[in-house]
N, C-alpha and C. Protein backbone atom coordinates (compact mmCIF):
# COMPACT_ATOMS: atom_id res chain seq x y z
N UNK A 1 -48.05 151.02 -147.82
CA UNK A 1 -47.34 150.26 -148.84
C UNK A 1 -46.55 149.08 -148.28
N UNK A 2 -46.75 148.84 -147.10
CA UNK A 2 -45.87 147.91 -146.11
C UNK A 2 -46.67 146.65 -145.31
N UNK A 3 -46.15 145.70 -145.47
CA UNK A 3 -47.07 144.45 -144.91
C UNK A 3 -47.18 144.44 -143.34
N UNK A 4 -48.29 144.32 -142.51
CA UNK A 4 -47.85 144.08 -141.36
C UNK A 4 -46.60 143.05 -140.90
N UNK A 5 -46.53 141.95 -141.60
CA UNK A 5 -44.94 140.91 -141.05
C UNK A 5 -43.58 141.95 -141.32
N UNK A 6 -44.05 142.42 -142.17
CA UNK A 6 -42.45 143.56 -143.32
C UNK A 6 -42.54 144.50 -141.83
N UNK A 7 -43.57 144.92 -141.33
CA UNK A 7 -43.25 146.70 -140.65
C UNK A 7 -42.66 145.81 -139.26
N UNK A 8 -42.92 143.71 -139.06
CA UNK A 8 -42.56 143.95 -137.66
C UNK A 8 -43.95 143.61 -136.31
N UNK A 9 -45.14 144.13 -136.77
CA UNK A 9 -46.32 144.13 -135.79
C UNK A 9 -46.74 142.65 -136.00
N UNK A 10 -45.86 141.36 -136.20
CA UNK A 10 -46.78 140.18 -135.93
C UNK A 10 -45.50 139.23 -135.37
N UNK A 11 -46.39 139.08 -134.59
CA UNK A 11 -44.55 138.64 -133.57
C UNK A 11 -44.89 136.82 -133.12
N UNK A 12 -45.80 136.62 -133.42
CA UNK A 12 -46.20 135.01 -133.51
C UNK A 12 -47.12 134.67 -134.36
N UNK A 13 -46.82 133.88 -135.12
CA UNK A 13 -47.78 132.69 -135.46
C UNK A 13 -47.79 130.95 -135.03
N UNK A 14 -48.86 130.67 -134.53
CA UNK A 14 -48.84 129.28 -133.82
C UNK A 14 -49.71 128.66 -134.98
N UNK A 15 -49.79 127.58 -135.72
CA UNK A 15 -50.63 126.43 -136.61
C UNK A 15 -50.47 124.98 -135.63
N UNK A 16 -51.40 125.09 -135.82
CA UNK A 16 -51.44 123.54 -134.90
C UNK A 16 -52.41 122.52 -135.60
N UNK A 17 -52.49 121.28 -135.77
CA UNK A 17 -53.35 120.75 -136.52
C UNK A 17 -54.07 120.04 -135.67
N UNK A 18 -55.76 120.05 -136.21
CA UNK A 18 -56.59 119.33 -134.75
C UNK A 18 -57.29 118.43 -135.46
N UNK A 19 -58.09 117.61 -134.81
CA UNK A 19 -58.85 116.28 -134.79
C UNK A 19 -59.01 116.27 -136.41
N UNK A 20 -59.66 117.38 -136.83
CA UNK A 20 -60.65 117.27 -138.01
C UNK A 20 -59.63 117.15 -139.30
N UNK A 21 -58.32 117.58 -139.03
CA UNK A 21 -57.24 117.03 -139.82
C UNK A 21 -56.61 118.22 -140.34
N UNK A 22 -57.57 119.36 -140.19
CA UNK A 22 -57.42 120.96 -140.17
C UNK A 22 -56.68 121.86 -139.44
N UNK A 23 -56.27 122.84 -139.21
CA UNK A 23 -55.92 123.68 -138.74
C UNK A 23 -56.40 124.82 -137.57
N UNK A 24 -55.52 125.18 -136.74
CA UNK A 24 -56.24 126.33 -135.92
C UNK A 24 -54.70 127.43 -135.92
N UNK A 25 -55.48 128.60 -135.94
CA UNK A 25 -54.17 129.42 -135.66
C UNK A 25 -54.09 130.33 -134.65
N UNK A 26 -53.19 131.12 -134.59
CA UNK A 26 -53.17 131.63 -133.34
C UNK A 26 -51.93 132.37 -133.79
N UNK A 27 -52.88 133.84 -133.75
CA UNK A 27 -51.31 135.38 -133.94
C UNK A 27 -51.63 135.78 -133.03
N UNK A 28 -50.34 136.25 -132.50
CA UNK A 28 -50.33 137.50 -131.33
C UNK A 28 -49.24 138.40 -132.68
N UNK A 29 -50.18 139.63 -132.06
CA UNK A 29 -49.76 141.10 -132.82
C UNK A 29 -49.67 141.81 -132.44
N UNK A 30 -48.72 143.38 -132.57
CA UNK A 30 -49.08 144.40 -132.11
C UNK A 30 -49.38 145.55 -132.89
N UNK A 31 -49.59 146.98 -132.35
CA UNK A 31 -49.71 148.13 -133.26
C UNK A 31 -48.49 148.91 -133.43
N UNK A 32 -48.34 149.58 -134.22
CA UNK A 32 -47.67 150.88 -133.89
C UNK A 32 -47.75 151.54 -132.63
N UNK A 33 -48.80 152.06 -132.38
CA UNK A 33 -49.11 152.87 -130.61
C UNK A 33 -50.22 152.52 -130.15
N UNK A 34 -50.58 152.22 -128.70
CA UNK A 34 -51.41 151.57 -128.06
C UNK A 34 -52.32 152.37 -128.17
N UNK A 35 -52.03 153.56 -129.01
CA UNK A 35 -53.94 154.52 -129.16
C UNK A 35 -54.34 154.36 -130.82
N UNK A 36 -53.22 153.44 -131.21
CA UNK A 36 -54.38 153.36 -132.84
C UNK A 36 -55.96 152.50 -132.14
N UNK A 37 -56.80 153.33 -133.07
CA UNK A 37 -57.81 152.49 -133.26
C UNK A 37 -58.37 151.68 -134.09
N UNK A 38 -57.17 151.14 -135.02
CA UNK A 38 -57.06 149.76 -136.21
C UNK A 38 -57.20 148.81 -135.35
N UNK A 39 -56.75 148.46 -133.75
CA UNK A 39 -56.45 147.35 -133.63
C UNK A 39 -57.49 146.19 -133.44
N UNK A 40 -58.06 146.54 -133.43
CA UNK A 40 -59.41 145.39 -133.34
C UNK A 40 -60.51 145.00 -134.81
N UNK A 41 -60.16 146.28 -135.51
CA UNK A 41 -60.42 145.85 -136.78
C UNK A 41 -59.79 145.01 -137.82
N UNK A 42 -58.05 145.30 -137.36
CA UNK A 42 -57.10 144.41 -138.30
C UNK A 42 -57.13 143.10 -137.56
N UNK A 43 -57.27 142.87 -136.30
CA UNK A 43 -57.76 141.70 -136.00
C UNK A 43 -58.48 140.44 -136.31
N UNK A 44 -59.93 141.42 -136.18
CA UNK A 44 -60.83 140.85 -136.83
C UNK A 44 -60.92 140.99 -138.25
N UNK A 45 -60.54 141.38 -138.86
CA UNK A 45 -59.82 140.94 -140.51
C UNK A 45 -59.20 140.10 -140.88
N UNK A 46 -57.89 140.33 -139.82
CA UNK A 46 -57.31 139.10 -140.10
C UNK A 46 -57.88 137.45 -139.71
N UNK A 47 -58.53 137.50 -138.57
CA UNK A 47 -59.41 136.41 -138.06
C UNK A 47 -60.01 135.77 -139.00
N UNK A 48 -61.05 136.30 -139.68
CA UNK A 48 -62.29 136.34 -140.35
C UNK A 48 -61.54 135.73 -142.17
N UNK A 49 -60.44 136.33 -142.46
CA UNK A 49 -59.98 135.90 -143.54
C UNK A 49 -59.06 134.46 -143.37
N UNK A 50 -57.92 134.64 -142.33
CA UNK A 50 -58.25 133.20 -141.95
C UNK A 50 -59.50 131.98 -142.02
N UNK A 51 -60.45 132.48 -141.46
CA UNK A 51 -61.25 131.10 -141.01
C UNK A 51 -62.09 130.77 -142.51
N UNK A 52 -61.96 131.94 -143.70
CA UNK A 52 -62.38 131.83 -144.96
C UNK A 52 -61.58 130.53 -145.64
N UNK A 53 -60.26 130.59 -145.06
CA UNK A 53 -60.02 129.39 -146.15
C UNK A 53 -60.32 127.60 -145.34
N UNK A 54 -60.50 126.84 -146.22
CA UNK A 54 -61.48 125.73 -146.14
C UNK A 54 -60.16 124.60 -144.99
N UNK A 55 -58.67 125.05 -145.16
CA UNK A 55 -58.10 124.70 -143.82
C UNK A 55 -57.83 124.94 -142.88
N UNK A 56 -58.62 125.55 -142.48
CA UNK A 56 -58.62 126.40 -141.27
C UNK A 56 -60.09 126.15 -140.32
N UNK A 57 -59.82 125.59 -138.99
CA UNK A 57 -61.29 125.69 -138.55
C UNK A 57 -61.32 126.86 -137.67
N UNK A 58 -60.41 127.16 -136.42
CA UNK A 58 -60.60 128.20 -135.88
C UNK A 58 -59.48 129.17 -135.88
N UNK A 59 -59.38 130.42 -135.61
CA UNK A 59 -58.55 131.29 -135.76
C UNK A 59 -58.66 132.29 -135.18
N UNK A 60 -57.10 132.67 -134.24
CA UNK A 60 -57.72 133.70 -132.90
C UNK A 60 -56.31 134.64 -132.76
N UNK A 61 -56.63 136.18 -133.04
CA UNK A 61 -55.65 136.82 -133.32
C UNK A 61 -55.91 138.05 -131.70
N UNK A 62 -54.55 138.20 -131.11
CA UNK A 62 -54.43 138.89 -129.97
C UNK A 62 -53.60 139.40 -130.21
N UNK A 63 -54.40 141.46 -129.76
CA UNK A 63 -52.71 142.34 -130.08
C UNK A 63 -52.72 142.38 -128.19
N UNK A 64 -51.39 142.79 -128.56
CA UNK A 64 -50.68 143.16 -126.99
C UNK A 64 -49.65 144.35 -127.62
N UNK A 65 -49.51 144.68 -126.51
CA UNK A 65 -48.57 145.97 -126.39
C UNK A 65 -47.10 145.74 -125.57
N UNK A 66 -46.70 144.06 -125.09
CA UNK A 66 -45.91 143.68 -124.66
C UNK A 66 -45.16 142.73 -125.36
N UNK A 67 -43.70 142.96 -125.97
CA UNK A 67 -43.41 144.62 -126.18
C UNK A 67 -43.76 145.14 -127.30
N UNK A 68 -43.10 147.03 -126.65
CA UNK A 68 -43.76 147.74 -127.52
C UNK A 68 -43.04 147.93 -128.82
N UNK A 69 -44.08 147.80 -129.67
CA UNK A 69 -43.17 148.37 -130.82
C UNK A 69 -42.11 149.14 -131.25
N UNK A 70 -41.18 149.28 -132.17
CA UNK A 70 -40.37 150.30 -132.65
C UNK A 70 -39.72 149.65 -133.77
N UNK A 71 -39.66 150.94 -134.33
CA UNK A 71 -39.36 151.07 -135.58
C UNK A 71 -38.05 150.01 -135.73
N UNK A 72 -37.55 149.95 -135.09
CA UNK A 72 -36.23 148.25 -135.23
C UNK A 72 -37.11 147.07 -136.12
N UNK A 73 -37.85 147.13 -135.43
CA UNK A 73 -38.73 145.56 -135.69
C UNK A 73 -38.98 145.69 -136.80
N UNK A 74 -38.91 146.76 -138.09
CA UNK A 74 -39.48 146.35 -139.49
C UNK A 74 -38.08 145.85 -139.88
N UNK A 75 -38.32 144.78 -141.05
CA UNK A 75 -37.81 144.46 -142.17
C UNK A 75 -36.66 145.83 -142.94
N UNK A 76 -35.55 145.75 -143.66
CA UNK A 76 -34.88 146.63 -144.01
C UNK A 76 -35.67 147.34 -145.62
N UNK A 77 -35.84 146.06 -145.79
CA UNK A 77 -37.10 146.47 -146.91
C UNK A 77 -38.41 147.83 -146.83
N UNK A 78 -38.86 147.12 -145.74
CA UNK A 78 -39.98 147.80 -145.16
C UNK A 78 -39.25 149.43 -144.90
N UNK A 79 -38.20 149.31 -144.12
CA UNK A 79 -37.68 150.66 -143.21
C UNK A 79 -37.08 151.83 -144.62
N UNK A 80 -36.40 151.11 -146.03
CA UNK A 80 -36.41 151.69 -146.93
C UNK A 80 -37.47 152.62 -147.78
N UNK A 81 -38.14 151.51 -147.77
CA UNK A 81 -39.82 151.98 -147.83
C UNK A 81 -40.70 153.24 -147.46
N UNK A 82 -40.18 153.06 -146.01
CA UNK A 82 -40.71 154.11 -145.09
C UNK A 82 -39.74 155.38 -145.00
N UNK A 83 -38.96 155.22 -145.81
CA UNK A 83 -37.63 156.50 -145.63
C UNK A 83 -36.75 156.70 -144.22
N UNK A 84 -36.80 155.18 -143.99
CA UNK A 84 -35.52 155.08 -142.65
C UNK A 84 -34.43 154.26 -143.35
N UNK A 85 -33.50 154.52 -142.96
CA UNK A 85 -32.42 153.68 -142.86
C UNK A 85 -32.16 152.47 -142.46
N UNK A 86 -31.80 151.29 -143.81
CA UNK A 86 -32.00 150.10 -143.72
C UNK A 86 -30.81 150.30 -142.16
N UNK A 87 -30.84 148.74 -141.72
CA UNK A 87 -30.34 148.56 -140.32
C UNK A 87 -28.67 148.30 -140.32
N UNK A 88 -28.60 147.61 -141.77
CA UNK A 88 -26.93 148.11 -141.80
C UNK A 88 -26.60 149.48 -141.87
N UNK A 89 -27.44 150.03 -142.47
CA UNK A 89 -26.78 151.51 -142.37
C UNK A 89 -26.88 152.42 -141.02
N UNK A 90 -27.12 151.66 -140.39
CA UNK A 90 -27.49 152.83 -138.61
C UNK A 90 -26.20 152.74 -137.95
N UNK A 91 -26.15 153.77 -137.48
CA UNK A 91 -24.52 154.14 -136.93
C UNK A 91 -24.51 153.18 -135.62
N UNK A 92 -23.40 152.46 -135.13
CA UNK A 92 -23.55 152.41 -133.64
C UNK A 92 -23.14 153.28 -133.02
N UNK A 93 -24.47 152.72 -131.89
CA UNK A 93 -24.53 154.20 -130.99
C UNK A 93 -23.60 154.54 -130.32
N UNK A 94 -23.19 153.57 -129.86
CA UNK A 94 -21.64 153.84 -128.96
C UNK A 94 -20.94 154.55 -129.75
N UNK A 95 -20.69 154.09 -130.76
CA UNK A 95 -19.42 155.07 -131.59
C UNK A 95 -20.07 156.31 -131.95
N UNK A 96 -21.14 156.70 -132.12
CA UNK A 96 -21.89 157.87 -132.52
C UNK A 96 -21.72 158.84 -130.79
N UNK A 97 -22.10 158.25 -130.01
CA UNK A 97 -21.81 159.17 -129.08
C UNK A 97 -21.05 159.17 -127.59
N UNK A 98 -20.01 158.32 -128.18
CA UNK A 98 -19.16 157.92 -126.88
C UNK A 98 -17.51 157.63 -127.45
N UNK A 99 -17.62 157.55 -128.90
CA UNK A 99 -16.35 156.64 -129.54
C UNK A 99 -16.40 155.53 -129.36
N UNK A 100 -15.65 154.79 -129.83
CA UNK A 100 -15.34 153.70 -130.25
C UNK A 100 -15.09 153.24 -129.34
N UNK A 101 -15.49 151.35 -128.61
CA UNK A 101 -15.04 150.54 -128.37
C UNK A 101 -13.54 150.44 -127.88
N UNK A 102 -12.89 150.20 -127.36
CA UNK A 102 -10.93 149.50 -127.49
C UNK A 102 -11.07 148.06 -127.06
């Protein structure tokens, strides 16, 4: 129910405009865990639907695992969603297990 940008797993987009007056893009992405085996399919999904629209000439999507994901990186939206606790609501840790600051 969560967008890959919302959960966090697309950590660049580059548009650059070339000769033909068009576009090229360029995502670097990652997964959840370096053993899903989505990642080369959402890739090439995403690739392939890119280069569908008529401004776009080439389009080249790379996951990496550097760095790794975690659950921080979604949206508060997203983390509601997922039944975590938006990010204002997370305790700091220090004060959760050390006390408070002076």
């Amino acid at each position: 129910p969560v967008d890959l940008w919302s959960l966090g797993l697309i950590y660049t987009i580059n548009i650059s405009k070339n000769i033909s007056g068009n576009s090229d893009v360029n995502i670097i992405m990652t997964l959840t865990t370096p053993g899903c085996s989505m990642g080369n399919v959402m890739a090439m999904d995403i690739k392939s639907k890119l280069e569908m629209n008529d401004l776009v000439d080439t389009a080249d999507v790379e996951v990496t695992f550097d760095p790794p994901w975690t659950p921080e990186m979604m949206s508060d939206e997203a983390r509601v969603k997922l039944g975590f606790p938006a990010s204002s609501e997370q305790p700091n840790k220090l004060e959760k297990e050390e006390g408070p600051w002076e």
